[in-house]
Protein backbone atom coordinates (compact mmCIF):
# COMPACT_ATOMS: atom_id res chain seq x y z
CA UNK A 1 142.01 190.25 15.63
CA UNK A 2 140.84 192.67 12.74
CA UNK A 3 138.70 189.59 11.29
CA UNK A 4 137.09 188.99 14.38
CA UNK A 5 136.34 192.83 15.32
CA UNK A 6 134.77 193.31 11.30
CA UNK A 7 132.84 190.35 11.98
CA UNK A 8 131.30 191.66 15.33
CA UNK A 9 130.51 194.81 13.90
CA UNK A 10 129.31 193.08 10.61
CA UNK A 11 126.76 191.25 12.76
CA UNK A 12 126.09 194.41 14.48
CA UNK A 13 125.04 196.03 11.82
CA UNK A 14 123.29 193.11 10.60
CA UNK A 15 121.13 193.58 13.79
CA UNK A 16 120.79 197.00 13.72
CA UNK A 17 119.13 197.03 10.40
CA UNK A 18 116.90 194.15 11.29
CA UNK A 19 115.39 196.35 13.92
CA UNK A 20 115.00 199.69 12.20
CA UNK A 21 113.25 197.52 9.22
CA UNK A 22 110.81 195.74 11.54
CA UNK A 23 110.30 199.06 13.74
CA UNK A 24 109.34 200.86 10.26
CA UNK A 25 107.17 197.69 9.09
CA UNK A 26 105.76 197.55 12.51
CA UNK A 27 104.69 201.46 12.22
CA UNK A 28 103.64 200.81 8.31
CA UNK A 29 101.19 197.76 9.23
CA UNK A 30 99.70 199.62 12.63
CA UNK A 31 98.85 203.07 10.66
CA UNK A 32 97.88 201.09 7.61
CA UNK A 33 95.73 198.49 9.30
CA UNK A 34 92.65 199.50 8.18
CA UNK A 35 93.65 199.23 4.19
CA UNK A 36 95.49 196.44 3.98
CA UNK A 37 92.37 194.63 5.57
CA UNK A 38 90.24 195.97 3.02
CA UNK A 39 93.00 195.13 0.60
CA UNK A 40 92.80 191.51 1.52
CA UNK A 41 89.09 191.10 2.15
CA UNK A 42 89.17 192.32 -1.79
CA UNK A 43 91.83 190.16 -2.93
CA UNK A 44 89.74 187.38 -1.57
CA UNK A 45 86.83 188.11 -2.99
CA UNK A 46 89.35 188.45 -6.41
CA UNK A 47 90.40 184.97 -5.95
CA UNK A 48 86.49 183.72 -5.07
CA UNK A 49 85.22 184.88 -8.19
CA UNK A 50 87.95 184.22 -10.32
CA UNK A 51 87.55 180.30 -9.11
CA UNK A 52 83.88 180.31 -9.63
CA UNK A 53 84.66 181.53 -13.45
CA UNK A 54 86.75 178.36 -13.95
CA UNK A 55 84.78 175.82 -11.79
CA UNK A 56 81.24 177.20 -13.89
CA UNK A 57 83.87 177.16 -17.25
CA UNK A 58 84.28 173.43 -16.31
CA UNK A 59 80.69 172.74 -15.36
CA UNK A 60 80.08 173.70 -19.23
CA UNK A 61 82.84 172.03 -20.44
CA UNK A 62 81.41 168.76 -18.62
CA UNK A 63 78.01 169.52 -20.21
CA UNK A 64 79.35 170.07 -23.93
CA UNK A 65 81.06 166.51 -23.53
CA UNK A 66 77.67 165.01 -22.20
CA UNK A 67 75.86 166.35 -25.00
CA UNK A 68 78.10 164.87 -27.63
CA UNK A 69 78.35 161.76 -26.11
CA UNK A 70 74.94 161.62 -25.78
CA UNK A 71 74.66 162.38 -29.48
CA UNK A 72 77.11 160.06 -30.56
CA UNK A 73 75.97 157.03 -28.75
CA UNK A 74 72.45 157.40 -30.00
CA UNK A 75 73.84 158.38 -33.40
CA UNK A 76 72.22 161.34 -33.40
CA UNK A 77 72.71 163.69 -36.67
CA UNK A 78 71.79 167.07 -35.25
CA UNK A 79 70.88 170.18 -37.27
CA UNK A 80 72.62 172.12 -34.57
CA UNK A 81 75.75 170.81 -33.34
CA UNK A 82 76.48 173.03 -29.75
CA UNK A 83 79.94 174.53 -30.15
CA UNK A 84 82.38 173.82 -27.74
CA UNK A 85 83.03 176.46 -24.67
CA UNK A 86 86.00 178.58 -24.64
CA UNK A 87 87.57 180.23 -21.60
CA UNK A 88 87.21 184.10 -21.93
CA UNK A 89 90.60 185.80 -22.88
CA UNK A 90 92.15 188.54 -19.94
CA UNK A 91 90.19 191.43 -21.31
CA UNK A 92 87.17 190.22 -21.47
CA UNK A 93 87.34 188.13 -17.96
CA UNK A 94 88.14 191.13 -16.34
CA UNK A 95 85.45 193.06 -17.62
CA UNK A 96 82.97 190.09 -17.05
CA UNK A 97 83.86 190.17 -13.16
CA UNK A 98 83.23 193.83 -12.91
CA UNK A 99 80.26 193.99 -14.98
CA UNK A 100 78.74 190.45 -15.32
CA UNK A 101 79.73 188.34 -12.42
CA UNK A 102 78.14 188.56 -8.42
CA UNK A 103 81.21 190.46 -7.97
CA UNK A 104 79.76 192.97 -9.87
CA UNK A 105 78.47 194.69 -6.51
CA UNK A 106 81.97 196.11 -6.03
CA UNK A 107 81.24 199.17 -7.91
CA UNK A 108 78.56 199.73 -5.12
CA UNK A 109 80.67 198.65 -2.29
CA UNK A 110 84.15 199.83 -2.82
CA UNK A 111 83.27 203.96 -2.87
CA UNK A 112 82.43 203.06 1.06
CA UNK A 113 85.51 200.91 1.51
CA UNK A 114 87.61 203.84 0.22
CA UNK A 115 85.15 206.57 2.38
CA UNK A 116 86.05 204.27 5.18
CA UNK A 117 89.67 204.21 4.89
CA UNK A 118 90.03 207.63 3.37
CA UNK A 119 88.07 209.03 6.50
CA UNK A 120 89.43 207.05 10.12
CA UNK A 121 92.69 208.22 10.48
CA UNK A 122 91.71 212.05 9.62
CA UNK A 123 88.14 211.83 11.60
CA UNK A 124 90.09 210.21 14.63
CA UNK A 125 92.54 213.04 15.11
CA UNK A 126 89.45 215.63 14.76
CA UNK A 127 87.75 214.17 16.83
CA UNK A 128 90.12 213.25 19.52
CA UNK A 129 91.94 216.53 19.29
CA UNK A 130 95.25 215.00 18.01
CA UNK A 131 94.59 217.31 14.76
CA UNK A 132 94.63 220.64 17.12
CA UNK A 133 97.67 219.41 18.93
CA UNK A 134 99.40 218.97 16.02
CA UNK A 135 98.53 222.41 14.95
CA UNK A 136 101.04 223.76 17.53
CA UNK A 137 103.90 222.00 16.41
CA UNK A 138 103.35 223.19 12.76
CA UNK A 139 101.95 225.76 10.58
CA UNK A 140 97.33 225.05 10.57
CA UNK A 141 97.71 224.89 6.38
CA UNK A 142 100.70 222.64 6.73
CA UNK A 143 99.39 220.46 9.12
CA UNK A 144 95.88 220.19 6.54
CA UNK A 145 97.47 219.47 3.77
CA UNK A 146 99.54 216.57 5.52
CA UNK A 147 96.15 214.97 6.89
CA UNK A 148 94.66 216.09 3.43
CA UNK A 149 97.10 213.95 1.50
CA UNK A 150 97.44 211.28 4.10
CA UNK A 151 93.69 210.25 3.66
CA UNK A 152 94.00 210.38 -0.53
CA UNK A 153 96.85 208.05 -0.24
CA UNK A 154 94.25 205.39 0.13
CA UNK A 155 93.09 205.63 -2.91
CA UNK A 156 96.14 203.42 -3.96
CA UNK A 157 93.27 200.72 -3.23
CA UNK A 158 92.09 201.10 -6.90
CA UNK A 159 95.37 200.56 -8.89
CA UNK A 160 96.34 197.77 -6.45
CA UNK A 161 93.03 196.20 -6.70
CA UNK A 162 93.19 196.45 -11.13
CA UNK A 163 96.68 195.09 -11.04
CA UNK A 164 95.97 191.76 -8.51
CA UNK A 165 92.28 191.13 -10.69
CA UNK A 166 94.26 191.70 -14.26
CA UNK A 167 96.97 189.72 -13.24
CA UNK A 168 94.39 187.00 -11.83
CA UNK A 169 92.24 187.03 -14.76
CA UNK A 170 95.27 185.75 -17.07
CA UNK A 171 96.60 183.67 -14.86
CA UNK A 172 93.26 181.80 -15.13
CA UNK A 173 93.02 182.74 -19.11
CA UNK A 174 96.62 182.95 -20.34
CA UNK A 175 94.99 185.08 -23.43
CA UNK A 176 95.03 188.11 -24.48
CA UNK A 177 93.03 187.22 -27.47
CA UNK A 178 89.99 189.28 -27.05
CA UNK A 179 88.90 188.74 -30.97
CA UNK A 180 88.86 185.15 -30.17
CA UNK A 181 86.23 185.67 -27.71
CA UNK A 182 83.81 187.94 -29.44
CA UNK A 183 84.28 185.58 -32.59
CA UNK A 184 83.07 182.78 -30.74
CA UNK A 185 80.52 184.62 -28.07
CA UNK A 186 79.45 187.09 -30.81
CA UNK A 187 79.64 189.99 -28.17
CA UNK A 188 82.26 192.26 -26.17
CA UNK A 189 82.17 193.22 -22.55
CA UNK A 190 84.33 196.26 -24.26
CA UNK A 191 83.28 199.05 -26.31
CA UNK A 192 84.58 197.88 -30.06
CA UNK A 193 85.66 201.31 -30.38
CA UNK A 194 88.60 200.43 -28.05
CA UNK A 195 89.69 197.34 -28.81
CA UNK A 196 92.55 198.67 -30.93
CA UNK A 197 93.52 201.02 -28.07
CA UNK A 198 92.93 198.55 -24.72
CA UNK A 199 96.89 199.14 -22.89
CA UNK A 200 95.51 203.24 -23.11
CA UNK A 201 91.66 202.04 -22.26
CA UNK A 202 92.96 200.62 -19.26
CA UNK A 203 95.84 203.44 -18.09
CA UNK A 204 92.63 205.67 -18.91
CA UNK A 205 90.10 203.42 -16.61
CA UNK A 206 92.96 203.38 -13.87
CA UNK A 207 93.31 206.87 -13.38
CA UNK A 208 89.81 207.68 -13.70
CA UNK A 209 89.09 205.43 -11.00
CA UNK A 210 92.00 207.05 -9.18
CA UNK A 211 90.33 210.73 -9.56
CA UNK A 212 86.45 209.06 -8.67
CA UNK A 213 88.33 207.33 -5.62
CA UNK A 214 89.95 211.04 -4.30
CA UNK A 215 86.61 212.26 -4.91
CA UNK A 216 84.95 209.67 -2.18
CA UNK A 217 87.66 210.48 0.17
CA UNK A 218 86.73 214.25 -0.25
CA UNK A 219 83.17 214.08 0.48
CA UNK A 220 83.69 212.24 3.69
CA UNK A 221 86.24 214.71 4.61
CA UNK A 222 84.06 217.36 3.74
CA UNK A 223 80.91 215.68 5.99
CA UNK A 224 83.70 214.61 8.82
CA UNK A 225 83.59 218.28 10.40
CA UNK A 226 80.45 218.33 11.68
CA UNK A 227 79.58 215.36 12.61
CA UNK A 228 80.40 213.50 15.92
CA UNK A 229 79.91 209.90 15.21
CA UNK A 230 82.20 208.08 12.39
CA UNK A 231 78.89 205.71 11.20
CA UNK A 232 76.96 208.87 10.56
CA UNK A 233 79.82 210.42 8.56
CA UNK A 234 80.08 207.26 6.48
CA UNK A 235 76.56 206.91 5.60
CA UNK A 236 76.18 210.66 4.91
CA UNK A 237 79.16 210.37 2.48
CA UNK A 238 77.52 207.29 1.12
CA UNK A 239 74.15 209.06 0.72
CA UNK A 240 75.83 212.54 -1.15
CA UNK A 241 77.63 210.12 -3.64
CA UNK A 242 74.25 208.79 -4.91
CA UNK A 243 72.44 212.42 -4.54
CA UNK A 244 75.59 213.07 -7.17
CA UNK A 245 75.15 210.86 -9.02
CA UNK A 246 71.64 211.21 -9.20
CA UNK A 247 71.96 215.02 -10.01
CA UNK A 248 74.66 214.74 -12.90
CA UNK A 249 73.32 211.30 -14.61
CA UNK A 250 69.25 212.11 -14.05
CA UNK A 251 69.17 216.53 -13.62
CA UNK A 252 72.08 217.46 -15.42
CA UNK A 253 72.27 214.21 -18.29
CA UNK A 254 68.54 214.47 -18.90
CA UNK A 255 67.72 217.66 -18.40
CA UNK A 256 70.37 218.90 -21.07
CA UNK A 257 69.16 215.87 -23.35
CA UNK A 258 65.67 217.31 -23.09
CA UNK A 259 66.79 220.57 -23.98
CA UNK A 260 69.23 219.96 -26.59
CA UNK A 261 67.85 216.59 -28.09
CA UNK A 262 70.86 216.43 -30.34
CA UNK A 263 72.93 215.65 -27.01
CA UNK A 264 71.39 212.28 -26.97
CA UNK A 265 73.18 211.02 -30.02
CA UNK A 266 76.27 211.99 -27.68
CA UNK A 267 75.29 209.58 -24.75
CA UNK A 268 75.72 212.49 -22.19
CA UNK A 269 72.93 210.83 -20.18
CA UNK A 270 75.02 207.63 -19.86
CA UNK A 271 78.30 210.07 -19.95
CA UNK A 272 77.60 211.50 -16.56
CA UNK A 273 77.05 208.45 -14.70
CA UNK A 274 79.17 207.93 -11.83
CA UNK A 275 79.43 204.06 -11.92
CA UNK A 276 79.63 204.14 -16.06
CA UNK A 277 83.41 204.46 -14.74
CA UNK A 278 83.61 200.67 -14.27
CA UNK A 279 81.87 199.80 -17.25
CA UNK A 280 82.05 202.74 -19.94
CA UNK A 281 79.01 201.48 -21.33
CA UNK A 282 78.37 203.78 -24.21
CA UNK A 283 79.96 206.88 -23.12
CA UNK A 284 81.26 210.22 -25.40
CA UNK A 285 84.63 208.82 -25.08
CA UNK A 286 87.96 208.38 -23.05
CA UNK A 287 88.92 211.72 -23.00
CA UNK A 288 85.50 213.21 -21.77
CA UNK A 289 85.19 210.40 -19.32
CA UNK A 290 88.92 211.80 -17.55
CA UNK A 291 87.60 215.23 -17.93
CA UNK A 292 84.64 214.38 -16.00
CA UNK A 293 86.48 212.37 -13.17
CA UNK A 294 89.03 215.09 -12.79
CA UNK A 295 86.07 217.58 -12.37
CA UNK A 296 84.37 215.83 -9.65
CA UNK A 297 87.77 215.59 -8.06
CA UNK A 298 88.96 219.25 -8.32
CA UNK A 299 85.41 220.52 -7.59
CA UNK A 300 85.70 217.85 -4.39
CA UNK A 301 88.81 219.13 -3.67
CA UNK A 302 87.96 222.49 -3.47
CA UNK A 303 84.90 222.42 -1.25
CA UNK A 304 87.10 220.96 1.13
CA UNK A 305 89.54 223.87 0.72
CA UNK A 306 86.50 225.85 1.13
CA UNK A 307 85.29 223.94 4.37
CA UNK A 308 88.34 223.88 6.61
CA UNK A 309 90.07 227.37 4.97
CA UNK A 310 88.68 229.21 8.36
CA UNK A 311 91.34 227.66 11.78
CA UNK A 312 88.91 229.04 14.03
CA UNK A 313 85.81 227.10 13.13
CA UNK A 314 87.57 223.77 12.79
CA UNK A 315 89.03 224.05 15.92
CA UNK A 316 85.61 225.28 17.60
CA UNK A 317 84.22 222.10 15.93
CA UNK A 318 86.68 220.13 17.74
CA UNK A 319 86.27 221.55 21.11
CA UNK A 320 82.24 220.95 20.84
């Protein structure tokens, strides 16, 4: 009798926890629709390019053979014998899809993927009046800081979007030999200067991103209050990224380079340009490029402080 009665609560419980698990999945996937369809329209896109690097690899690889068949059928001695093609190690495949490949448009693309899902879930409560309503069952600066941090949480985008293409690219390598490759290619996708240092390059180019992401996220919170369409917020975002960059790469960079010629032998130019954080194309170094990002995301972060510090005008802007 005790069997049967641990058994029926056994299965009870077994049910139980089935339900609370797919009620809290069910709740995860409907507030989190948004990202994980950007997340998989970008892991496809991973996978796309990462099998048009090995079907082109192969198309070579056919082509080398041709040639030397060619050449050793018509007994051909050649000055110049073609070397064969070798696959590029992890490194440097990740840095070709980035920088090199059609994929390359990402670093246009995803600061509006991350605007987008930075922005919907704050704008919508805004501008639906869900954000007042939840002023009134807690404290205004509470309740702003909990939307606040909501909308940064989807900058997780960036790290899981590194980790799936570094994880693809040796899969399709299996190398980490990134001497190999400039040995044979006689040039690096990397900066030489940190190929003895490439686990902290990339914990460095991570978290950088990470910062640059937060910082989208902020200027379409920051354009979000006064505008009443979600399109117009977007591309207004989209349009004060580039007037950004434009100001720190083009005013700033230049300006101070003109000035102060001596600052061109420090890159600052190149330094202060927003998308030289996929690519670090000859930059100061690590260290300035993180002090940069985390500027841009504290200075970010506190214009937003500054816009929505005053109750009373956000909630007049959500009455209008």
């Amino acid at each position: 009798m005790l069997y049967v009665v641990c058994c029926i609560l056994n299965n009870y419980t077994h049910i139980l926890a089935t339900i609370f698990l797919g009620g809290i999945m069910k709740i995860f996937l409907k507030k989190n629709k948004l990202l994980l369809i950007c997340l998989l329209l970008l892991l496809s896109c991973v996978i796309l390019s990462l099998v048009k690097y090995k079907i082109d690899f192969n198309h070579s690889i056919d082509e080398y053979n041709r040639v030397m068949e060619y050449l050793d059928k018509n007994s051909i001695n050649s000055p110049i014998i073609p070397k064969k093609p070798i696959m590029y190690d992890t490194y440097s495949l990740f840095s070709y899809i980035i920088v090199d490949s059609p994929f390359a448009i990402i670093m246009y693309v995803m600061p509006f993927i991350i605007m987008l899902c930075g922005i919907y879930s704050f704008y919508s409560k805004i501008k639906t009046g869900y954000f007042k309503d939840e002023c009134m069952r807690r404290n205004y600066k509470k309740n702003l800081i909990v939307n606040i941090f909501d909308s940064w949480k989807n900058a997780i985008i960036i790290p899981i979007f590194i980790i799936v293409l570094f994880a693809g690219c040796y899969i399709t390598t299996r190398s980490f030999d990134i001497n190999k490759t400039i040995e044979f290619y006689d040039y690096s996708l990397i900066n030489r200067q940190y190929l003895d240092k490439l686990p902290t390059y990339f914990i460095t180019y991570t978290i950088n991103l990470i910062f640059l992401a937060i910082f989208y996220i902020n200027i379409s919170i920051i354009t979000a209050k006064k505008n009443s369409n979600l399109f117009v917020t977007l591309v207004q975002s989209y349009l004060i990224f580039i007037i950004v960059g434009i100001i720190t790469e083009v005013v700033v960079g230049k300006g101070l380079e003109k000035i102060f010629p001596i600052l061109k032998s420090y890159n600052l130019c190149n330094s202060l340009s927003i998308f030289n954080f996929w690519v670090y194309d000859n930059v100061m170094n690590l260290s300035y490029m993180t002090l940069f990002a985390f500027l841009l995301f504290f200075v970010s972060t506190l214009i937003v402080i500054l816009k929505y510090r005053n109750k009373e005008s956000v909630i007049i802007e959500i009455d209008k």
